[in-house]
Protein backbone atom coordinates (compact mmCIF):
# COMPACT_ATOMS: atom_id res chain seq x y z
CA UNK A 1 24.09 146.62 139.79
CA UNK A 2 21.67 146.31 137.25
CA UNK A 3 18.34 143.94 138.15
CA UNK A 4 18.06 140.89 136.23
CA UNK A 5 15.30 141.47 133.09
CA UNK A 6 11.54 141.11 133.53
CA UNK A 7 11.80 137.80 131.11
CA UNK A 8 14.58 136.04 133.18
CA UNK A 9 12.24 137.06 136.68
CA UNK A 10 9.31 135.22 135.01
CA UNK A 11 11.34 132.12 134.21
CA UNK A 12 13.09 132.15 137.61
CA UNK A 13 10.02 132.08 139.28
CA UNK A 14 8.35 129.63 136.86
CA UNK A 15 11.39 127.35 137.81
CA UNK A 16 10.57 127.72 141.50
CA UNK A 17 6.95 127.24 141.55
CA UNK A 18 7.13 124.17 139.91
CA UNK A 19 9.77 123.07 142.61
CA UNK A 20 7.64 124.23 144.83
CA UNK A 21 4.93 121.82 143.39
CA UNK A 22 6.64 118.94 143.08
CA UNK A 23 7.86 119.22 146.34
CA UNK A 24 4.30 118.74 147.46
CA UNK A 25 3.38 116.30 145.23
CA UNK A 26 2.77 113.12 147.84
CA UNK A 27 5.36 109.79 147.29
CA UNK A 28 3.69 107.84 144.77
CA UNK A 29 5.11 104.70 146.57
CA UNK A 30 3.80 105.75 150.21
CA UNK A 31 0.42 104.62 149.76
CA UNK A 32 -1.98 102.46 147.40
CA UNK A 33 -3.08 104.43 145.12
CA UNK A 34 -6.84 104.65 143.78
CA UNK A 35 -8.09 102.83 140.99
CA UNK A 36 -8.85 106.02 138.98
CA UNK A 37 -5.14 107.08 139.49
CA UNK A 38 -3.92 103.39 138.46
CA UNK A 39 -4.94 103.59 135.44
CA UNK A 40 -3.60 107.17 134.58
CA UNK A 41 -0.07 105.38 135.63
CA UNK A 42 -0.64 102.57 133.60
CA UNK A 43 -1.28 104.61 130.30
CA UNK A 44 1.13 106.81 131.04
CA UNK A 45 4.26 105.00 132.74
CA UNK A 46 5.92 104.62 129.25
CA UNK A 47 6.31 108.56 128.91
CA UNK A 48 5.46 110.86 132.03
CA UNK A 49 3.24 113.86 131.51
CA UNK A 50 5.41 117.04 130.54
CA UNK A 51 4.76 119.10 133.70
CA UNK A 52 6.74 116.44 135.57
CA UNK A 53 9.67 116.11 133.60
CA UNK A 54 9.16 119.58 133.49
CA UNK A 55 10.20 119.77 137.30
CA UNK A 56 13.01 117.05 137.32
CA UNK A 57 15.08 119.82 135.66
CA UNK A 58 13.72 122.99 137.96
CA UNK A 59 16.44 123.15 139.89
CA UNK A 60 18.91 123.06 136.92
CA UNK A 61 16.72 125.94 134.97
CA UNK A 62 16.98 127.67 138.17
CA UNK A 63 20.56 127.89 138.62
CA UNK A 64 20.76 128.52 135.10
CA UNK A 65 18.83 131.39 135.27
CA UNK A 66 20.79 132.74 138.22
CA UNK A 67 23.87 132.60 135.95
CA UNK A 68 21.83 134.12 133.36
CA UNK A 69 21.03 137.39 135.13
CA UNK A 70 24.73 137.48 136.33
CA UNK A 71 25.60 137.13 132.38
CA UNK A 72 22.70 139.75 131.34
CA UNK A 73 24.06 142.21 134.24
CA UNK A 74 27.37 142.34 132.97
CA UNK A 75 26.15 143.03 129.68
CA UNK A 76 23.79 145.49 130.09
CA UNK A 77 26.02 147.52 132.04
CA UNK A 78 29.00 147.05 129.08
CA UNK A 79 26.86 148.26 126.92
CA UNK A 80 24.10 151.41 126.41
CA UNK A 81 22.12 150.94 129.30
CA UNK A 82 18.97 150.17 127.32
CA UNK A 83 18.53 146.11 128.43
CA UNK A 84 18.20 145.27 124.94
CA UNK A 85 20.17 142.62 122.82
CA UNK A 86 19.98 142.12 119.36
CA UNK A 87 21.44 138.73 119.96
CA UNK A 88 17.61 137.70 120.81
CA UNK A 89 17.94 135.31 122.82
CA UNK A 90 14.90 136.97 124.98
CA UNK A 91 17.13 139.23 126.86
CA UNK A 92 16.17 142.85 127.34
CA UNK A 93 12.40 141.94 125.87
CA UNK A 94 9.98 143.30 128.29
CA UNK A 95 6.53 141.50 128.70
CA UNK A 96 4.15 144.22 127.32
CA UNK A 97 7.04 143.41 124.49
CA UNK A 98 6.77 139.74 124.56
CA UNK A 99 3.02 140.20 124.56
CA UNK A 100 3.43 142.46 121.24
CA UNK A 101 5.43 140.45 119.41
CA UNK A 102 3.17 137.18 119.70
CA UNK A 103 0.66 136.09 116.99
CA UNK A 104 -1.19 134.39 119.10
CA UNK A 105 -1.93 133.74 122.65
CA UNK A 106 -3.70 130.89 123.61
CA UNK A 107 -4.48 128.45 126.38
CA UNK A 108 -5.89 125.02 125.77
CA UNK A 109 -4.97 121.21 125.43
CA UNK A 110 -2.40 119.92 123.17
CA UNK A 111 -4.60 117.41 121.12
CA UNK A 112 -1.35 116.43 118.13
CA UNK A 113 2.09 117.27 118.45
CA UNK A 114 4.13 116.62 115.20
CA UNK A 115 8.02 116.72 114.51
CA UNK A 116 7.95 118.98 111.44
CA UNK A 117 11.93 118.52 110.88
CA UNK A 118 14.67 121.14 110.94
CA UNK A 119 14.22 121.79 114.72
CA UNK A 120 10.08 122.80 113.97
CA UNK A 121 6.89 121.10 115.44
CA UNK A 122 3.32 121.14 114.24
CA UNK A 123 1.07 121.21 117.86
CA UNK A 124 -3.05 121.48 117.34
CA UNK A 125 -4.90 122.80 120.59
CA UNK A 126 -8.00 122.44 121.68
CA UNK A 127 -8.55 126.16 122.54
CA UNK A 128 -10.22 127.04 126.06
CA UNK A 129 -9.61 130.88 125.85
CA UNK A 130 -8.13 133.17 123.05
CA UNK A 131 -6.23 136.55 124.17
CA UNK A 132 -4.42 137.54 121.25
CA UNK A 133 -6.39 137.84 119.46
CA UNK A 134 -9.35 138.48 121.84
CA UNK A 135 -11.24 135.62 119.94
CA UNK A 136 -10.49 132.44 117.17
CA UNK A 137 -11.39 128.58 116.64
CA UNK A 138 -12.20 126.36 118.64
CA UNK A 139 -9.06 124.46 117.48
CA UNK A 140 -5.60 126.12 115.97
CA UNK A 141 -2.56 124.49 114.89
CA UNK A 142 0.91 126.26 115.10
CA UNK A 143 3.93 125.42 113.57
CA UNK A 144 6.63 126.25 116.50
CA UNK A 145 10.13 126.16 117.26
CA UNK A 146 10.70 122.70 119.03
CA UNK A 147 12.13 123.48 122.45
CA UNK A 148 13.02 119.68 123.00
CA UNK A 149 16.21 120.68 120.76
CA UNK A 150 17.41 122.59 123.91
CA UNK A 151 16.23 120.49 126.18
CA UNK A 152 14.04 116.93 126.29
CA UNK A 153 12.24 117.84 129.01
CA UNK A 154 10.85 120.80 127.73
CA UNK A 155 9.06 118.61 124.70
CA UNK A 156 5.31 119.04 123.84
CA UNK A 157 3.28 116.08 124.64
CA UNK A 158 -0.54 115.03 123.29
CA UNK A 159 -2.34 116.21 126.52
CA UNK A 160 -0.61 119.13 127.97
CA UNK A 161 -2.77 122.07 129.04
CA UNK A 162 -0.41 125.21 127.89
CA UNK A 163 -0.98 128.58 127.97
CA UNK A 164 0.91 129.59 124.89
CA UNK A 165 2.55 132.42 123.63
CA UNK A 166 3.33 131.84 120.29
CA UNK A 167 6.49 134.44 119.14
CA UNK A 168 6.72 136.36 115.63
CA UNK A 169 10.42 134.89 115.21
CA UNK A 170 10.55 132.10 113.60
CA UNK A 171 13.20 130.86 115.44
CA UNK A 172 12.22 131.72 119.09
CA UNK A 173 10.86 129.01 121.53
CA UNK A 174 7.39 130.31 122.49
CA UNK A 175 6.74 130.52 126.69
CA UNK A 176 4.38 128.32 128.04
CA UNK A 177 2.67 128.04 131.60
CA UNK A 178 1.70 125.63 133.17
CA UNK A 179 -0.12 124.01 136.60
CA UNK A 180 0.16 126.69 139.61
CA UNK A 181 1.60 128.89 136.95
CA UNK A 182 -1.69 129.46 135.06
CA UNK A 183 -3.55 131.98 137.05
CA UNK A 184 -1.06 134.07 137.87
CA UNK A 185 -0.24 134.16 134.26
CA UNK A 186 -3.97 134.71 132.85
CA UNK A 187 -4.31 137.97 135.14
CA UNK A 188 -0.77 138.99 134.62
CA UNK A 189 -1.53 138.57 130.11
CA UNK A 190 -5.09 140.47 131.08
CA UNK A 191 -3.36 143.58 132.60
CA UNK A 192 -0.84 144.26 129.85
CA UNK A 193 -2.50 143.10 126.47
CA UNK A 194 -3.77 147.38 126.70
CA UNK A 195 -0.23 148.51 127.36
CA UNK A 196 0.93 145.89 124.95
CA UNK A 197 -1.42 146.78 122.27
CA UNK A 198 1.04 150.18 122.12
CA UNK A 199 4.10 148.98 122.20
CA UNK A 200 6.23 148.07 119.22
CA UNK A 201 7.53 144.53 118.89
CA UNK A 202 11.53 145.33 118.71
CA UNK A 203 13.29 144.24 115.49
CA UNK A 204 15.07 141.59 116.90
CA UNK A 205 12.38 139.91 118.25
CA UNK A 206 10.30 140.41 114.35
C-alpha cells in the first residue's frame, strides 16, 4: 500500500502536536491566575488567539487527514504511480516542491489582517526572518487565499506569530506553523531550500 504523501505527514503531525499542546496547557479555571495573564484574558476574551481555536479542531483535522491518506492511497495506486494530482489540492507536492513553488517564506507577527473579498485577505507581517528569499523588509504585506472560507478556525488574526509559506497559486491556502511547530519547521525549511532551489515547481501548483 502506498504511504500517505510527505504534505499530508506534515499536516498530520501538525494536527497532533498541537493536541499534544493543548493537552498540556494547565485549566484556566484551576487556579487564580496572575495579573499579567488577566489582562491578556480580558483583551482577548471577545476573540481567542488563533493557535487555540487552532487546536479545538485538531482532532477533527486529524481524522480528516487519516481519511485523506486513505483517499490519496487509492488514488495514487489507480493511477501512474507518480503521487501527483493535477487536481491541486496539495496532493502528490513534495516539500522541496512546496518550498519551490512559494514566493515567499517568511516568519513574523501578523500586524493587519484585511478581508480583501472573493475568498482573498490582505495580512502585513512584521518580519523576524526571511528564507525565501534569503533576505527582504522589515515589513511585507501578502495578498492570500483566506483559509477561514474552509474553515473559521483556521482565520488570520492581528497578533499571530506564523511562519508562512506563501504559494505561487493564486488559489492555494499557504501553510503556516505555529507554537511547538516552529523549530522543527525552521530547520526542516533550512535543509531543503538547496534541494529546493533545483527543483521545478509542478504546473499545477504554478
Amino acid at each position: 500500500m502506498t504511504e500517505p504523501t510527505e504534505t499530508e505527514e506534515i499536516r498530520l503531525r501538525r494536527a497532533f502536536a498541537l493536541i499534544g499542546e493543548e493537552a498540556g496547557r494547565p485549566d484556566p479555571t484551576a487556579a487564580p491566575t496572575a495579573p499579567t495573564a488577566a489582562i491578556r484574558t480580558l483583551t482577548t476574551a471577545t476573540r481567542p488567539p488563533r493557535k487555540q481555536r487552532r487546536v479545538r479542531a485538531a482532532l477533527a483535522a486529524a481524522a480528516a487527514v487519516c481519511v485523506t491518506a486513505i483517499v490519496v492511497t487509492v488514488t495514487v495506486t489507480a493511477d501512474d504511480g507518480s503521487g501527483k494530482n493535477a487536481d491541486t489540492t496539495g496532493r502528490g507536492q513534495t516539500f522541496p516542491e512546496a518550498l519551490a513553488c512559494a514566493t515567499a517564506v517568511v516568519e513574523g507577527d501578523l500586524t493587519a489582517v484585511r478581508p480583501a473579498g472573493q475568498g482573498r485577505v490582505h495580512v502585513t507581517v512584521s518580519v523576524d526572518q526571511w528564507f525565501k528569499p534569503s533576505t527582504g523588509p522589515a515589513t511585507a504585506r501578502f495578498d492570500l487565499a483566506d483559509p477561514a472560507v474552509a474553515d473559521p478556525a483556521e482565520a488570520y488574526t492581528t497578533g499571530d506569530h506564523l511562519l508562512l509559506l506563501v504559494p505561487r497559486r493564486k488559489g492555494q491556502i499557504p501553510d503556516t506553523s505555529q507554537g511547538q511547530e516552529l523549530r522543527p519547521m525552521r530547520d526542516r525549511i533550512t535543509r531543503t531550500l538547496p534541494e529546493a532551489a533545483h527543483t521545478p515547481c509542478p504546473p499545477e501548483f504554478q
